[in-house]
PDB file of N, CA and C in Angstrom:
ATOM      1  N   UNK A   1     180.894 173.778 145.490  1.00  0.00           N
ATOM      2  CA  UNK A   1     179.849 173.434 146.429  1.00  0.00           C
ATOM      3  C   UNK A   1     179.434 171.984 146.151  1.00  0.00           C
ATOM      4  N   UNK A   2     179.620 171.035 147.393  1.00  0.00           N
ATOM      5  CA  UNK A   2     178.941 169.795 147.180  1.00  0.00           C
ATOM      6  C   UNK A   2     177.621 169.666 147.162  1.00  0.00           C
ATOM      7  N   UNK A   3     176.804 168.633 146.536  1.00  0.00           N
ATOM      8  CA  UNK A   3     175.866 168.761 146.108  1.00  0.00           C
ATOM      9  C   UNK A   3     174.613 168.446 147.525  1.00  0.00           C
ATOM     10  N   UNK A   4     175.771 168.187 148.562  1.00  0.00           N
ATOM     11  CA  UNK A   4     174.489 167.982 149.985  1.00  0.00           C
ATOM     12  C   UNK A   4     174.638 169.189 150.534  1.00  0.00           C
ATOM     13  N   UNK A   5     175.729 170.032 150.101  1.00  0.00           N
ATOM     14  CA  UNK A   5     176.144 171.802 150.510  1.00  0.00           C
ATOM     15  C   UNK A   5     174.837 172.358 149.723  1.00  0.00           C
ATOM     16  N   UNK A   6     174.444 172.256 148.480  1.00  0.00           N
ATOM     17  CA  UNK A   6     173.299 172.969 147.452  1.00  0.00           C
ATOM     18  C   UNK A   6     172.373 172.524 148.073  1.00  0.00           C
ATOM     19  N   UNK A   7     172.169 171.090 148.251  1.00  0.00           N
ATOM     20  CA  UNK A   7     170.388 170.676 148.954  1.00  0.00           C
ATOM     21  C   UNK A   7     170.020 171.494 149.862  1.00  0.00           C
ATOM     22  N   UNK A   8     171.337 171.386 150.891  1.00  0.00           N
ATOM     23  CA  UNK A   8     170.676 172.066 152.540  1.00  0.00           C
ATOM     24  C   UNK A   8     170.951 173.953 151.987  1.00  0.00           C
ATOM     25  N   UNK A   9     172.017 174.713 151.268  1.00  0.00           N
ATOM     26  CA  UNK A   9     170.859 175.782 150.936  1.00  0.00           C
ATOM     27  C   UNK A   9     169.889 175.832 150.490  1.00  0.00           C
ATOM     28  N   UNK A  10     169.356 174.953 149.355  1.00  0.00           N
ATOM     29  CA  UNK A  10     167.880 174.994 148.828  1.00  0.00           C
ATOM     30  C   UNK A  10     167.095 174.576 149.779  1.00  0.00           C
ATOM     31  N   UNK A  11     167.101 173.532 150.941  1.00  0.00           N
ATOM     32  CA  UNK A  11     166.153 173.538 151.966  1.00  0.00           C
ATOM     33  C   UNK A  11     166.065 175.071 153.044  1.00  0.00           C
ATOM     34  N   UNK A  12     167.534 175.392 153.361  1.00  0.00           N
ATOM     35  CA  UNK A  12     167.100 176.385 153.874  1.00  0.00           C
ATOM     36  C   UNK A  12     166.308 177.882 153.031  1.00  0.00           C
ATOM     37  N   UNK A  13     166.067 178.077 151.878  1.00  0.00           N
ATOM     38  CA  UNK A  13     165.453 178.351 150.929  1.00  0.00           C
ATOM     39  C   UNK A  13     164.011 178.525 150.937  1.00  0.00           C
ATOM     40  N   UNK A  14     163.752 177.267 151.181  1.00  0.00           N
ATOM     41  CA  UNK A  14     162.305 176.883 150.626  1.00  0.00           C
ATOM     42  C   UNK A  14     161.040 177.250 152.061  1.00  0.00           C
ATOM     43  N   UNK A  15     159.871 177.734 151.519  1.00  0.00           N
ATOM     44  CA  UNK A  15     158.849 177.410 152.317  1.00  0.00           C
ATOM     45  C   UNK A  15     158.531 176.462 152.940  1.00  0.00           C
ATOM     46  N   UNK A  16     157.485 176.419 154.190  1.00  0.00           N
ATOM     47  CA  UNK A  16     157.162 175.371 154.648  1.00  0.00           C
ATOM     48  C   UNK A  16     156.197 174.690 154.177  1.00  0.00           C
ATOM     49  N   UNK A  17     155.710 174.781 153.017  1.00  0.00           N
ATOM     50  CA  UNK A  17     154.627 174.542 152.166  1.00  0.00           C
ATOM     51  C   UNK A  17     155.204 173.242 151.502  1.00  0.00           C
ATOM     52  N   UNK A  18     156.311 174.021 150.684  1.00  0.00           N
ATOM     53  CA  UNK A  18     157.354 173.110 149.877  1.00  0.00           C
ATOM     54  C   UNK A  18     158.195 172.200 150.583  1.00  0.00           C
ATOM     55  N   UNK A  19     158.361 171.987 152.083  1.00  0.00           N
ATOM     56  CA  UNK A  19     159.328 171.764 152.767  1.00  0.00           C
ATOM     57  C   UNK A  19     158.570 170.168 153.133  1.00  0.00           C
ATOM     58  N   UNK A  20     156.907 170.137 153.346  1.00  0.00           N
ATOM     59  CA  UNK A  20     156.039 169.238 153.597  1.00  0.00           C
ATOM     60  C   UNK A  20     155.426 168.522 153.117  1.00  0.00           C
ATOM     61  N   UNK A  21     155.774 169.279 151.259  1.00  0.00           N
ATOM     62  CA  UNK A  21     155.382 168.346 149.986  1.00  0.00           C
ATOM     63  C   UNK A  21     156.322 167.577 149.789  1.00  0.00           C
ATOM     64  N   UNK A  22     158.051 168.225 149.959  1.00  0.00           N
ATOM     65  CA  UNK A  22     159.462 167.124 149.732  1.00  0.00           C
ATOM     66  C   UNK A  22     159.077 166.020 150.944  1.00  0.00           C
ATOM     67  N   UNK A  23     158.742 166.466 152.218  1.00  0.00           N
ATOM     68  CA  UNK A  23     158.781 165.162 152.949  1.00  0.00           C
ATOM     69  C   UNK A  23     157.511 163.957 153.063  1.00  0.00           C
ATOM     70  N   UNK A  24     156.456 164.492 152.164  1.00  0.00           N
ATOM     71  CA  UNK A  24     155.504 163.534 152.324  1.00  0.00           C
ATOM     72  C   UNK A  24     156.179 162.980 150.511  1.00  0.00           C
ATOM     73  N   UNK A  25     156.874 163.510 149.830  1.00  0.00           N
ATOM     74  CA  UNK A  25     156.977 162.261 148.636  1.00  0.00           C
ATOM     75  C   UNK A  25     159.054 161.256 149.633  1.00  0.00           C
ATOM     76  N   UNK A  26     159.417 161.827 149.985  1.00  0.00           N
ATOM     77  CA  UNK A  26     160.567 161.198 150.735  1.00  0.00           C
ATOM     78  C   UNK A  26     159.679 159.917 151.308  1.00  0.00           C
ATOM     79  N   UNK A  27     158.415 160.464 152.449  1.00  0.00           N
ATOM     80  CA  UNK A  27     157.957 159.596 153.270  1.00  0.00           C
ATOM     81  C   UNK A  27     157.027 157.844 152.196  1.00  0.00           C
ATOM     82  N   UNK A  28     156.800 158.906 151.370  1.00  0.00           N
ATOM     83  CA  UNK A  28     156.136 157.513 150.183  1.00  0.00           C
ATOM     84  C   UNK A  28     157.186 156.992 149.385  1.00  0.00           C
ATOM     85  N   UNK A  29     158.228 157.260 149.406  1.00  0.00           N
ATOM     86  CA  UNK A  29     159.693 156.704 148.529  1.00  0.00           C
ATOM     87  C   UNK A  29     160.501 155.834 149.306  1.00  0.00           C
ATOM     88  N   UNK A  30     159.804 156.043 150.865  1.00  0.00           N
ATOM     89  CA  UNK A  30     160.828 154.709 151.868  1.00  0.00           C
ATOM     90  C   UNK A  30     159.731 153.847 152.086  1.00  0.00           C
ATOM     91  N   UNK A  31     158.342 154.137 151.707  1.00  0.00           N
ATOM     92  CA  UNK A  31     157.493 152.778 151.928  1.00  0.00           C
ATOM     93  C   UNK A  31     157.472 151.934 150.314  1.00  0.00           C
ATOM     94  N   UNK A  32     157.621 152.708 149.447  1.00  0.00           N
ATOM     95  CA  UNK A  32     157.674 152.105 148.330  1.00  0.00           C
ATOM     96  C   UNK A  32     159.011 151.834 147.837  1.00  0.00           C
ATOM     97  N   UNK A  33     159.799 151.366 148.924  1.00  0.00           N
ATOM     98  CA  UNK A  33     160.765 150.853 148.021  1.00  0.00           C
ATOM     99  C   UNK A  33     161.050 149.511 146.965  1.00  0.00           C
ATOM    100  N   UNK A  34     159.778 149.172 146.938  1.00  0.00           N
ATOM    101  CA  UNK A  34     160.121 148.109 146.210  1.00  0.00           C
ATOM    102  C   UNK A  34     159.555 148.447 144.511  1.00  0.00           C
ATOM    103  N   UNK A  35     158.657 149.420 144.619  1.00  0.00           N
ATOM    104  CA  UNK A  35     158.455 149.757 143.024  1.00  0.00           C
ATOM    105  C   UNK A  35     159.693 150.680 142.872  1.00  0.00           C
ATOM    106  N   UNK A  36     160.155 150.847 141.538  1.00  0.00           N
ATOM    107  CA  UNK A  36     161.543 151.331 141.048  1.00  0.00           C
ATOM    108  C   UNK A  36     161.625 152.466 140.853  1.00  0.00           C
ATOM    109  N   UNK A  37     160.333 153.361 140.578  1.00  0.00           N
ATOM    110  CA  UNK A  37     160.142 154.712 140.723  1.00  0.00           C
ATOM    111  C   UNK A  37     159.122 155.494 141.338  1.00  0.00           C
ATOM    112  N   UNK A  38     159.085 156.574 141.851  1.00  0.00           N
ATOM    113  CA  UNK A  38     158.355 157.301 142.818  1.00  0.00           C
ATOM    114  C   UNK A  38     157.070 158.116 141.644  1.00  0.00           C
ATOM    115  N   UNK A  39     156.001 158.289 141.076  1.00  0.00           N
ATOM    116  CA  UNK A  39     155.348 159.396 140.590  1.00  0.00           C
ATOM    117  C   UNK A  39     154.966 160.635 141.259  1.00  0.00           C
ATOM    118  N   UNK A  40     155.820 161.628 140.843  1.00  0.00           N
ATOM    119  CA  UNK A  40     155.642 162.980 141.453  1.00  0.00           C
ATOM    120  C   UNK A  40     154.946 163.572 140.789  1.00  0.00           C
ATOM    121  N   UNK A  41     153.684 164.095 141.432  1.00  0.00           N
ATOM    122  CA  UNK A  41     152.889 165.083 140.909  1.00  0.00           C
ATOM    123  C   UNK A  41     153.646 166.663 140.819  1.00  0.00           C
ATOM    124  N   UNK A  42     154.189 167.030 139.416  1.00  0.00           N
ATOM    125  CA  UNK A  42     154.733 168.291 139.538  1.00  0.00           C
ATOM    126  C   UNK A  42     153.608 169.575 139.752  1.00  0.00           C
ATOM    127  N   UNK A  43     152.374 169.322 139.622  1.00  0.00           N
ATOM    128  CA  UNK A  43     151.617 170.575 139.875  1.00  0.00           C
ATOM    129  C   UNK A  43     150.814 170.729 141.171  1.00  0.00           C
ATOM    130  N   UNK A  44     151.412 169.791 142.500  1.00  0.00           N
ATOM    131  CA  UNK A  44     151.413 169.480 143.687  1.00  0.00           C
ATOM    132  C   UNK A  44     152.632 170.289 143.931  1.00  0.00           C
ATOM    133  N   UNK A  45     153.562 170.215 143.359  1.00  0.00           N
ATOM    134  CA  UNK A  45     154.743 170.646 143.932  1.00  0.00           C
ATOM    135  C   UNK A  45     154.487 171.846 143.508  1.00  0.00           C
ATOM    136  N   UNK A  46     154.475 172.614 142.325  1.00  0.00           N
ATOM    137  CA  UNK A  46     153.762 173.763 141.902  1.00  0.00           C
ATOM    138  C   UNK A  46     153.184 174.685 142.754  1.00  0.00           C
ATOM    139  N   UNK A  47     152.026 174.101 143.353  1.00  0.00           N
ATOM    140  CA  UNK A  47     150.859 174.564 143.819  1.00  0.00           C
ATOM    141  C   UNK A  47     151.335 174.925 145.346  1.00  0.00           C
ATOM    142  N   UNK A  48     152.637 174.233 145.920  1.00  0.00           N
ATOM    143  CA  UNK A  48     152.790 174.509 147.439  1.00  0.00           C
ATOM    144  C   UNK A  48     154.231 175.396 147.069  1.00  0.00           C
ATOM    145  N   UNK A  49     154.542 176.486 146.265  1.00  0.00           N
ATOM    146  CA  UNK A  49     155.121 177.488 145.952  1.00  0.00           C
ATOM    147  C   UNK A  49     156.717 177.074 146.163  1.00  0.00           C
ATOM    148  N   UNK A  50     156.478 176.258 145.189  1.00  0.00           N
ATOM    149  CA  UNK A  50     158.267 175.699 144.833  1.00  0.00           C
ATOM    150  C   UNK A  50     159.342 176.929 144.356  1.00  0.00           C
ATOM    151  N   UNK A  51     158.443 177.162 143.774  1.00  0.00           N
ATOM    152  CA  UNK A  51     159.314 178.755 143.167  1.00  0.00           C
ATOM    153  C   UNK A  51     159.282 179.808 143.628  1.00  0.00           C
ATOM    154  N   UNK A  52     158.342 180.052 144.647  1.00  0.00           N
ATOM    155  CA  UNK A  52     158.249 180.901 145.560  1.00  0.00           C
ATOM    156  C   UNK A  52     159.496 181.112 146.852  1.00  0.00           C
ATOM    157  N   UNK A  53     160.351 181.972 146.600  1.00  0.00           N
ATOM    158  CA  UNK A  53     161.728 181.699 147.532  1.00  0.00           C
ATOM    159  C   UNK A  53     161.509 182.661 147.989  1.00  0.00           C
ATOM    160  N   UNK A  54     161.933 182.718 149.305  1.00  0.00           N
ATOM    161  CA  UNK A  54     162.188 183.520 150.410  1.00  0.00           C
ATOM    162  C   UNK A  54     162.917 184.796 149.595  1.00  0.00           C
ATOM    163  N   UNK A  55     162.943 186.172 150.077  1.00  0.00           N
ATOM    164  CA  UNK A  55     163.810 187.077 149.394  1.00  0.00           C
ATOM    165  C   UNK A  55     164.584 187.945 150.688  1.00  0.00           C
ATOM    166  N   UNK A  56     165.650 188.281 150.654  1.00  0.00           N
ATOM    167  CA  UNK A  56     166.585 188.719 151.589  1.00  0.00           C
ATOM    168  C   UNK A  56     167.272 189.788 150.591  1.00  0.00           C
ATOM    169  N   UNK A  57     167.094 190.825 151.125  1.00  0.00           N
ATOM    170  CA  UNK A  57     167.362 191.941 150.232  1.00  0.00           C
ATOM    171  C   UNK A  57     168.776 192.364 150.494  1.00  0.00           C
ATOM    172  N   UNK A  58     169.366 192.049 152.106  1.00  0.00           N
ATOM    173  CA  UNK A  58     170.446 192.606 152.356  1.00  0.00           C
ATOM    174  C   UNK A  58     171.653 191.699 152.079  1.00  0.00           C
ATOM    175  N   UNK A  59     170.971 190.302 151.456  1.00  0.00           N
ATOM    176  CA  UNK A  59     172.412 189.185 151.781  1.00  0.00           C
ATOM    177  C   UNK A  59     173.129 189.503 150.591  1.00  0.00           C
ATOM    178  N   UNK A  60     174.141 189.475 150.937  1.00  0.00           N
ATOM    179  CA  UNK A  60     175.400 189.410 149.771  1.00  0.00           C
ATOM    180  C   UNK A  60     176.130 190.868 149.778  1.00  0.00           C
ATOM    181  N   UNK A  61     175.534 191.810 150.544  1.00  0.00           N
ATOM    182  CA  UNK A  61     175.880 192.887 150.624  1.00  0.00           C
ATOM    183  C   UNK A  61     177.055 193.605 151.738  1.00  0.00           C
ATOM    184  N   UNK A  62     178.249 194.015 151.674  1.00  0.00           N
ATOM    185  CA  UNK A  62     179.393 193.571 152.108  1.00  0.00           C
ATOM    186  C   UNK A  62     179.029 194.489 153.456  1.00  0.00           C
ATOM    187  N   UNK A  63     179.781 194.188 154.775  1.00  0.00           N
ATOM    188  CA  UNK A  63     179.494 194.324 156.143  1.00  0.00           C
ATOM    189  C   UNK A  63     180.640 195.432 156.217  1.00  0.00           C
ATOM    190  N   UNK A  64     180.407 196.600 156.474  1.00  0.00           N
ATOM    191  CA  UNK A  64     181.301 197.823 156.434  1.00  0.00           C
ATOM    192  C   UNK A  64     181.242 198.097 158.011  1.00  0.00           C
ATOM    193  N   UNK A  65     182.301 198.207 159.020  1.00  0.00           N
ATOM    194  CA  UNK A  65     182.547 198.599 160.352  1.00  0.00           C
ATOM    195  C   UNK A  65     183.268 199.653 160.396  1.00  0.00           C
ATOM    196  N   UNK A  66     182.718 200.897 160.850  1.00  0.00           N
ATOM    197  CA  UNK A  66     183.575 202.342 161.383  1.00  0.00           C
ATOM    198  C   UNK A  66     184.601 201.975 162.383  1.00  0.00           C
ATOM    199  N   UNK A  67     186.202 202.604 161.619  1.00  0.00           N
ATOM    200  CA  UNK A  67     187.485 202.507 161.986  1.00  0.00           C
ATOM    201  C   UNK A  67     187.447 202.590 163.920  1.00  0.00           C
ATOM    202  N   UNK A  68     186.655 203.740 163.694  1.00  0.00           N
ATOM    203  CA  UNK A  68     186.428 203.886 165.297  1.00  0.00           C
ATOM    204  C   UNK A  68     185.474 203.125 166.027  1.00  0.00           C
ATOM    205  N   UNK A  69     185.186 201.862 165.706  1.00  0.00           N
ATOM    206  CA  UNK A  69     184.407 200.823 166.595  1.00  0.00           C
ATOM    207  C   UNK A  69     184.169 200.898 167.893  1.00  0.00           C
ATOM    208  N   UNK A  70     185.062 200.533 167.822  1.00  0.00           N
ATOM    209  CA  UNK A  70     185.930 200.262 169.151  1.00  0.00           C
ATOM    210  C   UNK A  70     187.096 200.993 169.814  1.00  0.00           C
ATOM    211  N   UNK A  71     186.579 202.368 169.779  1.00  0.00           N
ATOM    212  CA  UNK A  71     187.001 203.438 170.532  1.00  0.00           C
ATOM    213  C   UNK A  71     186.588 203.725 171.755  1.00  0.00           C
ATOM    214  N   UNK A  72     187.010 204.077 172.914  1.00  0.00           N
ATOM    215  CA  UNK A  72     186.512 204.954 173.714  1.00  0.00           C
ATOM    216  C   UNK A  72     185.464 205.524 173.565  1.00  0.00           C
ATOM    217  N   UNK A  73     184.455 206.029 174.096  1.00  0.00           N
ATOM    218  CA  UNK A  73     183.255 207.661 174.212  1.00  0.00           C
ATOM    219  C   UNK A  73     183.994 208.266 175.370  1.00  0.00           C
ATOM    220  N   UNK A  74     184.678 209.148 175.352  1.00  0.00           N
ATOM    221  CA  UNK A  74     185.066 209.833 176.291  1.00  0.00           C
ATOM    222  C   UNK A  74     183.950 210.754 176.659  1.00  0.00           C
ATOM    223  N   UNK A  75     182.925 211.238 175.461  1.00  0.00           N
ATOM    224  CA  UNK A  75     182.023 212.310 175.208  1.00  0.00           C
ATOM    225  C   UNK A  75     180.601 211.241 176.075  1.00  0.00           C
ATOM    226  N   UNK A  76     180.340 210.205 176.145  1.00  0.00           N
ATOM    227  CA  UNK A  76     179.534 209.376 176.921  1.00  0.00           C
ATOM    228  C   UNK A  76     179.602 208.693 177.964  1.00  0.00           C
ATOM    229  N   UNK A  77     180.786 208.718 178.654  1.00  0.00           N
ATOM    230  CA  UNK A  77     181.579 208.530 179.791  1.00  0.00           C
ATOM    231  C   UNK A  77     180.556 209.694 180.632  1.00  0.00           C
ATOM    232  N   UNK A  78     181.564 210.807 179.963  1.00  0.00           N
ATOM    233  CA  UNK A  78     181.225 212.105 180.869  1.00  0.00           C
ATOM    234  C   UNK A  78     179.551 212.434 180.903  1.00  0.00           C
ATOM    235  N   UNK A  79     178.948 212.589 179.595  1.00  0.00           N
ATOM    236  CA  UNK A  79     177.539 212.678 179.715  1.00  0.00           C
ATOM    237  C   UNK A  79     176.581 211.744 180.919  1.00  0.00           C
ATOM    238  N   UNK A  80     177.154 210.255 181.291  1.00  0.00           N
ATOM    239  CA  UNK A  80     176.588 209.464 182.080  1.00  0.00           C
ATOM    240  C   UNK A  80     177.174 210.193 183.487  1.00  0.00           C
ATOM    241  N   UNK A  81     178.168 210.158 183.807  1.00  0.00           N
ATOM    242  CA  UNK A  81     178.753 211.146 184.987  1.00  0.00           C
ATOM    243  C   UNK A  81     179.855 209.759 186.003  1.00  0.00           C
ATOM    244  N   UNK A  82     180.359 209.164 184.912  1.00  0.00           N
ATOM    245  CA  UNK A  82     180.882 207.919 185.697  1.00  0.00           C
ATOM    246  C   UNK A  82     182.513 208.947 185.075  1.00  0.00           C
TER     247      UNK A  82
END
């Protein structure tokens, strides 16, 4: 996985809490480009639930389709009366 492949899952990841704290220090890191480093308040970032991740209970869990999918209903054909 490239490392702009990891960002954009960790953005798709993250709250919108956390999503508005990354873009207001982005937004102060393109006006300050002329000092050499950015000071990030880590208990700002903390506080808008950085660690707080979304939870998806079903992902990763393998997608099983009955052989007969895509069969006929002969038995729902007839029940409708077509």
């Amino acid at each position: 996985m490239t490392v702009r492949e990891e960002l954009i899952h960790e953005i798709d990841r993250a709250s919108d809490d956390v999503l508005q704290v990354l873009l207001s220090f982005l937004r102060q890191t393109r006006l300050s480009q002329s000092e050499p480093s950015v000071s990030i308040d880590l208990a700002e970032i903390s506080s808008a639930g950085l660690t707080a991740q979304k939870h998806y209970p079903l992902r990763g869990m393998p997608l099983v389709i009955a052989e007969d999918f895509d069969e006929p209903m002969s038995d729902l054909w007839d029940a409708l009366g077509t």
